[in-house]
Protein backbone atom coordinates (compact mmCIF):
# COMPACT_ATOMS: atom_id res chain seq x y z
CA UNK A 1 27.95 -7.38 -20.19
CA UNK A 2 28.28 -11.14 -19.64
CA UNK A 3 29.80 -10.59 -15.84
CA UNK A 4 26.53 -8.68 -15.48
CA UNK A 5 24.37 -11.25 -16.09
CA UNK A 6 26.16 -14.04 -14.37
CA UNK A 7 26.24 -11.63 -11.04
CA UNK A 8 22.24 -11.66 -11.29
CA UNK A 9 22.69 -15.46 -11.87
CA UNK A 10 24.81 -15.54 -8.76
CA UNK A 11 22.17 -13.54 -7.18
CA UNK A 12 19.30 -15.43 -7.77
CA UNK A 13 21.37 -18.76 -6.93
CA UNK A 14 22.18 -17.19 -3.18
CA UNK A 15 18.33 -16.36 -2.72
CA UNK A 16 17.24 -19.96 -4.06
CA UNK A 17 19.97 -21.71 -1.90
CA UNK A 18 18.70 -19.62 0.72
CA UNK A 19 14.71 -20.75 0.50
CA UNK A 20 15.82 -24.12 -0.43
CA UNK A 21 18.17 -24.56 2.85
CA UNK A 22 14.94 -23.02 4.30
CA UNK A 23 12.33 -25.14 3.53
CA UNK A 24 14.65 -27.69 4.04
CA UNK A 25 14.94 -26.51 7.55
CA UNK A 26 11.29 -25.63 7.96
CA UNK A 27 10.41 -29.45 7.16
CA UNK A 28 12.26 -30.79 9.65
CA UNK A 29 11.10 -28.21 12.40
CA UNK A 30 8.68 -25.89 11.27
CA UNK A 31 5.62 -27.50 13.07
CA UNK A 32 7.48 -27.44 16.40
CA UNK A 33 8.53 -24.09 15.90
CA UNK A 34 5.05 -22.76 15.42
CA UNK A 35 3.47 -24.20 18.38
CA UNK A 36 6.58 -23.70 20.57
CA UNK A 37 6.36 -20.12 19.54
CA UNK A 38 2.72 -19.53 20.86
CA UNK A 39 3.60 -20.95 23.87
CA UNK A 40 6.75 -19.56 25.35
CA UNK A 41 6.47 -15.88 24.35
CA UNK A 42 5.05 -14.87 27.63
CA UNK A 43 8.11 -13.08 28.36
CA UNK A 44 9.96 -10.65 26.32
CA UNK A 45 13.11 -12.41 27.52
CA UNK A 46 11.51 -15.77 26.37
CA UNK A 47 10.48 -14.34 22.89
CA UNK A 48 14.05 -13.09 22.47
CA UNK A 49 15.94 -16.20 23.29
CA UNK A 50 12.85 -17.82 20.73
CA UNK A 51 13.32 -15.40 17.87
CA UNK A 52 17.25 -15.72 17.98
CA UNK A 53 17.53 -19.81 18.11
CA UNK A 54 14.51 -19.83 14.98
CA UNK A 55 16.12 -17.43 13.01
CA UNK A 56 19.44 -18.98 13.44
CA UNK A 57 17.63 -22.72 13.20
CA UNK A 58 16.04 -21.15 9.72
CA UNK A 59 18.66 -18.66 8.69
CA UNK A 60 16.05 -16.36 7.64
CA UNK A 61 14.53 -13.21 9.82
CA UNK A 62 12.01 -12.82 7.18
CA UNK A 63 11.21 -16.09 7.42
CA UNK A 64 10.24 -16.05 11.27
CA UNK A 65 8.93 -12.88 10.78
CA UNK A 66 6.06 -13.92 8.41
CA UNK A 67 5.84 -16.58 10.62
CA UNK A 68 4.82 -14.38 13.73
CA UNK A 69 2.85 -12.34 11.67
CA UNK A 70 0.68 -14.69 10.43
CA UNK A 71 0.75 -16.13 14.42
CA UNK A 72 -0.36 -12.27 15.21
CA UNK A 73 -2.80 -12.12 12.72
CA UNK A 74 -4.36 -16.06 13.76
CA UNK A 75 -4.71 -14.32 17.47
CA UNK A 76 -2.11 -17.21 18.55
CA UNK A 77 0.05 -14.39 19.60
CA UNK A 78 -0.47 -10.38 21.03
CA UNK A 79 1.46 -7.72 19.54
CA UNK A 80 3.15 -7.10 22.91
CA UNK A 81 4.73 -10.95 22.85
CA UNK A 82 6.43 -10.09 19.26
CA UNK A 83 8.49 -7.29 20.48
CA UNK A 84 11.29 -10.42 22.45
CA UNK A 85 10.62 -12.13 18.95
CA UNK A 86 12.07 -9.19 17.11
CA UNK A 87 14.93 -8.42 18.81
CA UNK A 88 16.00 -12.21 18.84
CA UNK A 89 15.18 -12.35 15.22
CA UNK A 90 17.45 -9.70 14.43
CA UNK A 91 20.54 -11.39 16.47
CA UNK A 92 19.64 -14.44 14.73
CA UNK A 93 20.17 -13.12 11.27
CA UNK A 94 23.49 -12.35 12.27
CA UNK A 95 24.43 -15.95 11.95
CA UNK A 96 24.53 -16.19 8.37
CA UNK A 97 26.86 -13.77 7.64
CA UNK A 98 29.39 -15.62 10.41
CA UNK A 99 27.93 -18.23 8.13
CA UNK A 100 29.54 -17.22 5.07
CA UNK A 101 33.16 -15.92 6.22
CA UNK A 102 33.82 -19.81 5.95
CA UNK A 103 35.77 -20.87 2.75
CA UNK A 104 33.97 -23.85 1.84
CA UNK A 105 34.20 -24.41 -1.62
CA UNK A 106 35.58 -27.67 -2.05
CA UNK A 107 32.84 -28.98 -0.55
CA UNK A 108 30.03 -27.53 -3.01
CA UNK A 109 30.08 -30.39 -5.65
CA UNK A 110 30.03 -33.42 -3.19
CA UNK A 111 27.76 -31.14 -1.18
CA UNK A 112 25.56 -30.55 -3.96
CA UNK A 113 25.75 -34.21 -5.24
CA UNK A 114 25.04 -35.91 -1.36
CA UNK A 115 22.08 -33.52 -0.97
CA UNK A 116 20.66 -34.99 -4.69
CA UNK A 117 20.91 -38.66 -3.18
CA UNK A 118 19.29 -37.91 0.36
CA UNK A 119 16.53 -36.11 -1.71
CA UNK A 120 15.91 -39.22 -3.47
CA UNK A 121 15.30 -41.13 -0.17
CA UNK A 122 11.47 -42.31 1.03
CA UNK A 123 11.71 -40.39 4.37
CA UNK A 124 10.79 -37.07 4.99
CA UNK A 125 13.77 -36.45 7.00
CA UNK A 126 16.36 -37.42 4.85
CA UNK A 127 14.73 -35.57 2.14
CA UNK A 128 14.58 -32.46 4.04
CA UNK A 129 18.22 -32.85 4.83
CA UNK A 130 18.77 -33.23 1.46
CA UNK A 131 17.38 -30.12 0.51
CA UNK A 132 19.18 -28.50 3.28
CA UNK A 133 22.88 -29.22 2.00
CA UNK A 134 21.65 -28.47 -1.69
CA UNK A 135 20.86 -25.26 -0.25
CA UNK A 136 23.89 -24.31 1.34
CA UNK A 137 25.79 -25.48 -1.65
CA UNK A 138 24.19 -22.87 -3.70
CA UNK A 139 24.96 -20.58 -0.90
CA UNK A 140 28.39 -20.93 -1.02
CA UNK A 141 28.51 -21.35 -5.02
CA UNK A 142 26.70 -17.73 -5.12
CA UNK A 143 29.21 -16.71 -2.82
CA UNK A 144 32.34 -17.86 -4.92
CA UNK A 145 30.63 -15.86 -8.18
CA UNK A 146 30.16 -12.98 -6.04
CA UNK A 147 33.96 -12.91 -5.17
CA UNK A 148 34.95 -13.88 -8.71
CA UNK A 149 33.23 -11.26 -10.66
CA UNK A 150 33.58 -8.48 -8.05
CA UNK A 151 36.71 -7.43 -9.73
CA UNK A 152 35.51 -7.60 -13.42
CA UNK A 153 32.28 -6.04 -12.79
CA UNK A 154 33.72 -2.93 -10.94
CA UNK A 155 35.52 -1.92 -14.14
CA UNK A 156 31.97 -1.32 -15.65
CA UNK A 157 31.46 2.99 -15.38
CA UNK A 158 28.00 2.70 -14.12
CA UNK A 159 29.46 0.43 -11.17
CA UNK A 160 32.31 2.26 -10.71
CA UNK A 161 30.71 5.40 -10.39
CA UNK A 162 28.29 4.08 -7.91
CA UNK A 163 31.04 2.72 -5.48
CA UNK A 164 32.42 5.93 -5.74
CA UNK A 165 29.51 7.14 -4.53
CA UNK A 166 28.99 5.06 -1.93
CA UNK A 167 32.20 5.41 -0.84
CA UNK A 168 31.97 9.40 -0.43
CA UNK A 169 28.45 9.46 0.49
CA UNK A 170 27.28 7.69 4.02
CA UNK A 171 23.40 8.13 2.68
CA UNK A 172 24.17 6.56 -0.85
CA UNK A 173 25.75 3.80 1.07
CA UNK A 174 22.92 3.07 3.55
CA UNK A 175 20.38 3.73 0.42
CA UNK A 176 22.03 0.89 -1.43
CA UNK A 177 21.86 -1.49 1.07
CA UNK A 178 18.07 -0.52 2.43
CA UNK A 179 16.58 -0.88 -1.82
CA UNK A 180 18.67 -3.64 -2.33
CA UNK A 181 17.82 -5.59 0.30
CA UNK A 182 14.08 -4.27 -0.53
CA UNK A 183 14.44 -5.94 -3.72
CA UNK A 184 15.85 -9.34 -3.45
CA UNK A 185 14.08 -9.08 0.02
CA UNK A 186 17.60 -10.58 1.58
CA UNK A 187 19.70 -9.10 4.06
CA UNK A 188 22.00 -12.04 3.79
CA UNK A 189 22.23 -11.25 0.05
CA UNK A 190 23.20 -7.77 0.52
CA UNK A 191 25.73 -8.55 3.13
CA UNK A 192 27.23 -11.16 0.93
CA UNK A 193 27.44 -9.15 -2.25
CA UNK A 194 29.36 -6.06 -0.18
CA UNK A 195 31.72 -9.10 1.32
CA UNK A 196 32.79 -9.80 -1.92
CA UNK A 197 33.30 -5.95 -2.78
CA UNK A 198 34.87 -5.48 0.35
CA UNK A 199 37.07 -8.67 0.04
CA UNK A 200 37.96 -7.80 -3.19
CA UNK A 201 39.15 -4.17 -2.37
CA UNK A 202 36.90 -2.28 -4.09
CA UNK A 203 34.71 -1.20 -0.99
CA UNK A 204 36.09 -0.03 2.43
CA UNK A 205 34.90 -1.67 5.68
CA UNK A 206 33.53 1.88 6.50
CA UNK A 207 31.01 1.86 3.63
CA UNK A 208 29.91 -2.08 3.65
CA UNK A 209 29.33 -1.66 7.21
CA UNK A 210 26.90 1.28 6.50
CA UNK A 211 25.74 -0.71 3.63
CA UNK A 212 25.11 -3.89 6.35
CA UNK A 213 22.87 -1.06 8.28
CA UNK A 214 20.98 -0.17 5.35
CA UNK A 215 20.21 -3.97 4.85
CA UNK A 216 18.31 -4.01 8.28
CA UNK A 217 15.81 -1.53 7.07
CA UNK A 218 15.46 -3.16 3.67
CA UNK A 219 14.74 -6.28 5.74
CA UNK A 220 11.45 -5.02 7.55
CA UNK A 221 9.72 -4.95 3.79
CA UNK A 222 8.98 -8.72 3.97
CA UNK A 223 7.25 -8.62 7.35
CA UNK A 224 5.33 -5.43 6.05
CA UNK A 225 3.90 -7.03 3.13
CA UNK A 226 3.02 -9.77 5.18
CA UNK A 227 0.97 -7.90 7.58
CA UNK A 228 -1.24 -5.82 4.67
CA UNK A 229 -4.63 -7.41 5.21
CA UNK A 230 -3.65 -9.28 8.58
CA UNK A 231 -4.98 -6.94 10.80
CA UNK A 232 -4.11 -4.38 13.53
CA UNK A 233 -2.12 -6.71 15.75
CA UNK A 234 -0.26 -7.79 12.45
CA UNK A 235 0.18 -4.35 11.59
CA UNK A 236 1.38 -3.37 15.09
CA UNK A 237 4.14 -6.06 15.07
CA UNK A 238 5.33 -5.16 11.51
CA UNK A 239 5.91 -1.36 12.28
CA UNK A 240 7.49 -2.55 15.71
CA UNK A 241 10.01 -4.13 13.30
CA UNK A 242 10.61 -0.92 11.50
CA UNK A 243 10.50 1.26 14.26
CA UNK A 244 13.31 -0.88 15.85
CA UNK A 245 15.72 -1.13 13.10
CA UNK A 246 15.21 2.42 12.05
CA UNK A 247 15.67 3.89 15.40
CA UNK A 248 18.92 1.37 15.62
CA UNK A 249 20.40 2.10 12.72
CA UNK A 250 20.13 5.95 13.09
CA UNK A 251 21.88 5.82 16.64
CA UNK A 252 24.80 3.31 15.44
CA UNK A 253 25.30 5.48 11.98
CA UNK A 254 27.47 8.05 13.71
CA UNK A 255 29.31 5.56 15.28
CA UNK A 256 30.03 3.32 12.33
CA UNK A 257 34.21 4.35 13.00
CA UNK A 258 33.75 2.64 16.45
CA UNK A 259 32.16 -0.34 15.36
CA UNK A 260 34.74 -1.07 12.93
CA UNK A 261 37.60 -0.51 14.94
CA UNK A 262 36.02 -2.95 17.53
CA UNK A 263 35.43 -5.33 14.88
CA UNK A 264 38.48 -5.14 13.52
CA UNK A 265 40.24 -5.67 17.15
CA UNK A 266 38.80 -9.43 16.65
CA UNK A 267 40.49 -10.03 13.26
CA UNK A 268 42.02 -8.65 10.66
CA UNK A 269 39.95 -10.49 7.84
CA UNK A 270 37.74 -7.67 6.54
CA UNK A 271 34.90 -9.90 5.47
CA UNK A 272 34.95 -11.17 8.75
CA UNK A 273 35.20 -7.80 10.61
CA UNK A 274 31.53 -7.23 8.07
CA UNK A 275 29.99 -10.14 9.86
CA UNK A 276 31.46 -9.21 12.93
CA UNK A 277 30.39 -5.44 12.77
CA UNK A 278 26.77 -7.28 11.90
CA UNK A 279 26.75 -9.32 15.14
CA UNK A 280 27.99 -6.50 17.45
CA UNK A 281 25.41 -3.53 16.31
CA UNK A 282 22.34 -6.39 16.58
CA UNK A 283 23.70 -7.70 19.73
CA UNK A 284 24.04 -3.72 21.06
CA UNK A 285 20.67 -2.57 20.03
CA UNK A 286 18.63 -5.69 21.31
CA UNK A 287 19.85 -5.82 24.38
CA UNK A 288 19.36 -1.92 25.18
CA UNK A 289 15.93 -2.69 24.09
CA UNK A 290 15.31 -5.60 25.11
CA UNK A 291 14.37 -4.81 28.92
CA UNK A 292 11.92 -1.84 27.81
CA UNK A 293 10.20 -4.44 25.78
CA UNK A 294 6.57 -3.29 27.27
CA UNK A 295 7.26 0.49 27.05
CA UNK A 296 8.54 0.22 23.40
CA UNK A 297 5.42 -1.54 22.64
CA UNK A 298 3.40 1.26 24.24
CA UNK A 299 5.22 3.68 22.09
CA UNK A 300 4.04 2.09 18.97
CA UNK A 301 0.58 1.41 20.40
CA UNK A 302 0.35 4.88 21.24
CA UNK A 303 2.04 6.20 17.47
CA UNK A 304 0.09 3.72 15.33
CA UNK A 305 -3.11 3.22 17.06
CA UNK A 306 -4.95 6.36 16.12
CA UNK A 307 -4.30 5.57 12.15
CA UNK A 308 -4.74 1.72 12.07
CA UNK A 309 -8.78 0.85 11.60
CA UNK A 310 -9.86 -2.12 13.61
């Protein structure tokens, strides 16, 4: 029972290290990213190149979701501009699952310890650069639990019989990763935790990358809950979000043999080829969207509209 727990440690560690490195980040840019946001989104094309270097900047698509929610809802922004934020936002999340392929574990400690000592320092700055490397020393310190209990804990019945499930069932698969990620409201979380599976052996490539999928449905609950209240154009933007990733994920499912054989041509590291098989799918689907950006946001104007009160 003890691996249990200290998996849910790891867990919550990841998705502190993650709003830590965050806030970290948003200190030291948030401001700009705000106004430069409500300024250069007069072009899908714009928004996208915008919503990929802020999510990447913040490692968080939920993060620069709320963000251009909250922009929606303050009339800063139209429903229309969002739709090049999206699809950059989802490219951008991509990057911290690259992100964690790298063995960095050696560096946690003095990591951990140089972040304390920049924290202490009188300039805003140096303390948000502080929190920034304490953050992505939890990160990785998650990451090293994950891999070190993934073993133990799939010995457990209950686990075992729900990789086995997952591993003969494509919808159990994609329903793990969509409530997961629903729950700890973290796609980088999920993707992490089936790395270390995956890694591990105890979870094909096959089955993490439909768990990966999954994850970017899971993802669009953040940026839903943000919008309750905010109004239409809020409300617009957040089923945009949805609509994209659910139409995505539907056409790549059958598919999901392709994408890991053309992740795998790149390397032969299968946590890698997960990150990889994460980059290629948002990469695929953004860019097919990407230059139907006004008609897609017809579609949901014309969908939604009727049932959202002004």
């Amino acid at each position: 029972m003890y691996e249990l727990i200290l998996f849910l440690l790891f867990i919550a560690i990841f998705l502190a290290g993650m709003a830590v490195l965050r806030i970290g980040l948003f200190n030291m840019s948030g401001a700009a990213l705000k106004t430069f946001l409500s300024k250069v989104t007069d072009r899908p094309w714009k928004g996208f190149f915008a919503g990929t270097i802020f999510t990447g900047i913040l490692q968080s698509s939920s993060a620069v979701m709320v963000m251009t929610v909250g922009l929606v809802s303050a009339g800063s922004l139209t429903f229309p501009q969002t739709i090049g934020i999206i699809l950059g936002t989802n490219i951008g999340s991509t990057f911290t699952a690259e992100f964690m392929t790298i063995s960095l574990d050696r560096w946690i400690i003095p990591g951990v310890i140089s972040g304390a000592i920049l924290c202490l320092m009188p300039k805003v700055l140096l303390k948000s650069a502080g929190m920034s490397l304490i953050g992505i020393s939890a990160i990785f310190a998650a990451m090293s639990g994950f891999k070190m209990l993934s073993k133990p804990i799939a010995v457990y019945p209950s686990v075992q019989t729900l990789i086995s499930n997952i591993e003969d069932h494509m919808s159990i698969a994609l329903l793990a990763g969509i409530l997961l990620t629903a729950m700890i409201h973290s796609s980088s979380a999920t993707i992490g935790i089936a790395m270390s599976f995956l890694m591990s052996g105890e979870l094909s490539v096959a089955s993490a990358i439909i768990m990966m999928l999954g994850s970017n449905i899971g993802t669009c609950i953040t940026g839903y809950m943000a919008s309750i209240g905010s109004g239409r154009q809020a409300a617009f933007t957040a089923y945009a979000h949805i609509w994209l990733n659910v139409i995505g994920v539907a056409a790549f499912l059958p598919l999901v043999d392709v994408l890991e054989r053309t992740a795998a041509f790149f390397t032969d590291d299968k946590g890698t080829q997960l990150a990889h098989a994460s980059v290629i799918f948002n990469i695929v689907t953004s860019l097919i969207v990407l230059p139907f950006a006004r008609q897609f946001s017809n579609f949901i104007l014309l969908i939604h509209r009727p049932h959202i009160k002004k």
